[in-house]
Protein backbone atom coordinates (compact mmCIF):
# COMPACT_ATOMS: atom_id res chain seq x y z
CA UNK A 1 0.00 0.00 0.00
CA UNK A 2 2.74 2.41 0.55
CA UNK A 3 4.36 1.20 -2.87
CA UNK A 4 1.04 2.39 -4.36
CA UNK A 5 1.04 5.37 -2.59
CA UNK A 6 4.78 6.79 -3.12
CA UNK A 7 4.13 6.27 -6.68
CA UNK A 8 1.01 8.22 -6.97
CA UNK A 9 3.56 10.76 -5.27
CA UNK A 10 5.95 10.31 -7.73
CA UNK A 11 3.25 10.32 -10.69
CA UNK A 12 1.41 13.67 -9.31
CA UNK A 13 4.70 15.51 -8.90
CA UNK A 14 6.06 14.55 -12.07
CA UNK A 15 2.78 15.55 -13.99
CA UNK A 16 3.00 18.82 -12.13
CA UNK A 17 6.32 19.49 -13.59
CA UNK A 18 5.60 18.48 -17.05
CA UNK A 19 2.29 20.27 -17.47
CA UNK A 20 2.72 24.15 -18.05
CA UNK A 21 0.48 26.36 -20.49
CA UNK A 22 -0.42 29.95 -20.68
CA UNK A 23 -2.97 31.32 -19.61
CA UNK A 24 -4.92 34.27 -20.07
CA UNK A 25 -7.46 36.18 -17.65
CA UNK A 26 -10.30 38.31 -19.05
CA UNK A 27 -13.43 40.07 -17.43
CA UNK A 28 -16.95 39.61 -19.66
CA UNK A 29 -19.58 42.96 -19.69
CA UNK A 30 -21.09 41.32 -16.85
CA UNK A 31 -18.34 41.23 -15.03
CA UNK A 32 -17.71 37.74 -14.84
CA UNK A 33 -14.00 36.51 -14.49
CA UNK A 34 -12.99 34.23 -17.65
CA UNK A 35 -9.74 32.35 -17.87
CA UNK A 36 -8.66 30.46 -20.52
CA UNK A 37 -5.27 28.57 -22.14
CA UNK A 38 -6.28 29.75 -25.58
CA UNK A 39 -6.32 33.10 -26.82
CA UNK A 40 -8.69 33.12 -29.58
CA UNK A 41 -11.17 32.05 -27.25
CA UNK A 42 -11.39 35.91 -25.78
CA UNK A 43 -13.84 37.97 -27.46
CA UNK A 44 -12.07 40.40 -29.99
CA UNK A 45 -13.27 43.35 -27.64
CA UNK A 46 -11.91 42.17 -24.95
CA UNK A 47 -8.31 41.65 -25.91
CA UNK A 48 -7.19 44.98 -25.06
CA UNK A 49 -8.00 43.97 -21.01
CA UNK A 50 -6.73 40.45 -21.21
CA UNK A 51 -3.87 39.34 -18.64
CA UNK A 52 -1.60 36.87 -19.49
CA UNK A 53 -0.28 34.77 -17.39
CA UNK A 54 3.11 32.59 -17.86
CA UNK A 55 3.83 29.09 -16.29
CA UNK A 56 6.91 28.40 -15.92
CA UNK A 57 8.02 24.59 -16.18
CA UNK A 58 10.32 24.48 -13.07
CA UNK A 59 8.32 26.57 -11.23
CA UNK A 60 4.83 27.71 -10.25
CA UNK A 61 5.88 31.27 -10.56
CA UNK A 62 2.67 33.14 -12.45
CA UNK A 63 3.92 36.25 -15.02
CA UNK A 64 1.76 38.95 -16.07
CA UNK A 65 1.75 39.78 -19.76
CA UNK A 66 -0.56 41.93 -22.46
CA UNK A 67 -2.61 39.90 -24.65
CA UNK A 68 -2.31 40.09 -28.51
CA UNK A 69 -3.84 42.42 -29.75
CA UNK A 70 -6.92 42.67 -32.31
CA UNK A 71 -4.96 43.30 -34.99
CA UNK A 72 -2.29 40.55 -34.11
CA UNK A 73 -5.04 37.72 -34.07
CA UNK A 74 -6.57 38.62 -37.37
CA UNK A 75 -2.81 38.77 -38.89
CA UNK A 76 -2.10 34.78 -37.61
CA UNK A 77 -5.49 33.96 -39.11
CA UNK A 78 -5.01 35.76 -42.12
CA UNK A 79 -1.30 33.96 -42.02
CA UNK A 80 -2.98 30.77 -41.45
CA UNK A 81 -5.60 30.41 -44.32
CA UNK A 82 -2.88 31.83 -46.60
CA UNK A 83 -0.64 29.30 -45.84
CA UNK A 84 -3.61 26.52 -46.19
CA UNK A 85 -4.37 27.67 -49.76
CA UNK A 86 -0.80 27.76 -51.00
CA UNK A 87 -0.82 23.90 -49.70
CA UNK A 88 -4.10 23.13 -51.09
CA UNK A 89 -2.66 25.28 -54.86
CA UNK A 90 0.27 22.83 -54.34
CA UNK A 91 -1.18 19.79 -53.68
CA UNK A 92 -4.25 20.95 -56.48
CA UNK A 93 -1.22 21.57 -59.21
CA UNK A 94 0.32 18.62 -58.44
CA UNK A 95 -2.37 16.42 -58.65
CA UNK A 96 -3.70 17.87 -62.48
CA UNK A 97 -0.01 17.79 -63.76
CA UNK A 98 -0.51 13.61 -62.84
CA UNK A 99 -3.52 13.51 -64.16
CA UNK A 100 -2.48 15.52 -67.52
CA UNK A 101 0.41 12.25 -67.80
CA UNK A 102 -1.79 9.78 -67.18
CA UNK A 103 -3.91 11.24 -69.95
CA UNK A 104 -1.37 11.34 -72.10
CA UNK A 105 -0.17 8.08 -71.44
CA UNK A 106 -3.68 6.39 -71.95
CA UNK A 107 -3.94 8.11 -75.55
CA UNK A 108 -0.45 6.23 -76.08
CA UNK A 109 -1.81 2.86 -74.92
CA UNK A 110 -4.70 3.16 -76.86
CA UNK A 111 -3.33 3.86 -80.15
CA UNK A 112 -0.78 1.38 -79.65
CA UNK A 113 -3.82 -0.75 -79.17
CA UNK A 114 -5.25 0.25 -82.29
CA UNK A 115 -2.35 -0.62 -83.85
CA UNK A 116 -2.35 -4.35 -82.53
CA UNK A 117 -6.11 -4.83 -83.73
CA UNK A 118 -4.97 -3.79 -87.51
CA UNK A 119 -2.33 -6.10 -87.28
CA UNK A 120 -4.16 -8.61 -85.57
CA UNK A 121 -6.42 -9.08 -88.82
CA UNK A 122 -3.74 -9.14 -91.37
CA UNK A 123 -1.79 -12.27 -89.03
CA UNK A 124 -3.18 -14.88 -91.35
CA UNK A 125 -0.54 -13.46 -93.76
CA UNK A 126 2.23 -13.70 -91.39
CA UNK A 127 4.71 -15.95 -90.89
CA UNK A 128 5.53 -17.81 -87.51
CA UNK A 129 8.23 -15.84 -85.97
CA UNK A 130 6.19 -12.42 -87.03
CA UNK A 131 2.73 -14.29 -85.38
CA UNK A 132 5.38 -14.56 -82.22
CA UNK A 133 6.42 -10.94 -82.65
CA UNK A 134 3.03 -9.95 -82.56
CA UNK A 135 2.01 -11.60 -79.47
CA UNK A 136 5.00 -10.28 -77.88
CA UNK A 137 3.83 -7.06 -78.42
CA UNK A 138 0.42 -7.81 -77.81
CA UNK A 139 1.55 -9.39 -74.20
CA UNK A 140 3.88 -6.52 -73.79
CA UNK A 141 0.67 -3.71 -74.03
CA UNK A 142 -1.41 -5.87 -72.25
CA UNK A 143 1.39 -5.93 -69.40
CA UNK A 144 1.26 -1.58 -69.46
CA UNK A 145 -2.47 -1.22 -69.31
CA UNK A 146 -2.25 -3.59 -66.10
CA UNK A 147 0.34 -0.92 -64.87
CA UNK A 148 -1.85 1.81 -66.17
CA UNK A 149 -4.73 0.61 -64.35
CA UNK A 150 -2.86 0.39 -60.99
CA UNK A 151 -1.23 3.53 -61.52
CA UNK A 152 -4.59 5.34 -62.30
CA UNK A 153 -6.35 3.56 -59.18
CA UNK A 154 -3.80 4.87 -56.76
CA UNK A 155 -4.35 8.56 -58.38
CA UNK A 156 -8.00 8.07 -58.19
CA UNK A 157 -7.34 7.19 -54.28
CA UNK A 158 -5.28 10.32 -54.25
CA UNK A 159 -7.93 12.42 -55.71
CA UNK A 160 -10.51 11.07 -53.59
CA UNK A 161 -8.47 11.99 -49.91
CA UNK A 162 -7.52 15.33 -51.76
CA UNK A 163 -11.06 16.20 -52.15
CA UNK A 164 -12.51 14.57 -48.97
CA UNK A 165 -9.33 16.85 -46.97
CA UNK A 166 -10.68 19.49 -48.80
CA UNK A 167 -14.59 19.11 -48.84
CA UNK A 168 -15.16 21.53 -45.82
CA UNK A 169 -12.57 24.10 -46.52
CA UNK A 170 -13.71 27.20 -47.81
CA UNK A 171 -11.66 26.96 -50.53
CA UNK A 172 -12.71 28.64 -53.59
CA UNK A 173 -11.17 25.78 -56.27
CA UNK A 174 -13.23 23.04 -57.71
CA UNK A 175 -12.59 19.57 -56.61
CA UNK A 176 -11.02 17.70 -59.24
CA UNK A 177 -12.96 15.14 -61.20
């Protein structure tokens, strides 16, 4: 029992010591005493009256600063969705240049497939080691569109997180389809 008890000691004091956060004091127009560890919870017209107050990790000394201002907050969150949108520009750029080379690469597989067929209905003309040839190539295509397929499954699977990440943003860009 005292085992048990020395190490809830042991866990309380070292969870003490870990934990530390800011936090920040504010008075509502009723004159009720708010505190909070996260700024952007205070009302905008309060943020000229907010107290900060700094924990330190070693010890439980409390230090009075001034809260961010108005201006400061709307800054970071302008900052912020900027910073989303260049990622979601990226991420929409680089998903439409794959998709323009898969394109591209699907018109190549299909005319070489085009090609086969014609010379799939002249092969009673051939000889034996150009029937061979043929299936070689035919075997050969057949292997690429298997590729293909995977290749354009795993960007469809792309395109379907990228637009799920991106369904509740406020985004102005289209999803791509």
């Amino acid at each position: 029992m005292k085992t048990l008890f020395n190490l809830f000691i042991c866990w309380l004091l070292l969870s003490c010591s870990i934990a530390s956060a800011d936090s920040y004091k504010y008075i509502d127009d009723e004159g009720n005493v708010h505190f909070t560890d996260d700024p952007y919870n205070v009302p905008l017209n309060k943020l000229d009256d907010v107290k900060i107050y700094k924990e330190s990790r070693t010890k439980l000394i409390l230090k009075e600063e001034k809260a961010p201002s108005p201006e400061d907050i709307v800054a970071d969150q302008i900052n912020e969705r900027e910073a989303k949108e260049a990622e979601y520009s990226d991420e929409y750029d680089r998903l439409k240049k794959e998709k323009r080379a898969l394109d591209k690469e699907y018109k190549a597989l299909l005319k070489e497939q085009n090609k086969i067929i014609e010379l799939t209905k002249k092969a009673d003309e051939y000889t034996h080691k150009k029937k061979q040839a043929l299936q070689d190539r035919l075997d050969n295509s057949n292997k690429k569109i298997k590729d293909f397929n995977i290749r354009q499954k795993t960007f469809n699977e792309k395109v379907q997180a990228f637009n799920e990440k991106n369904k509740s943003s406020e985004t102005e860009e289209k999803p791509i389809e």
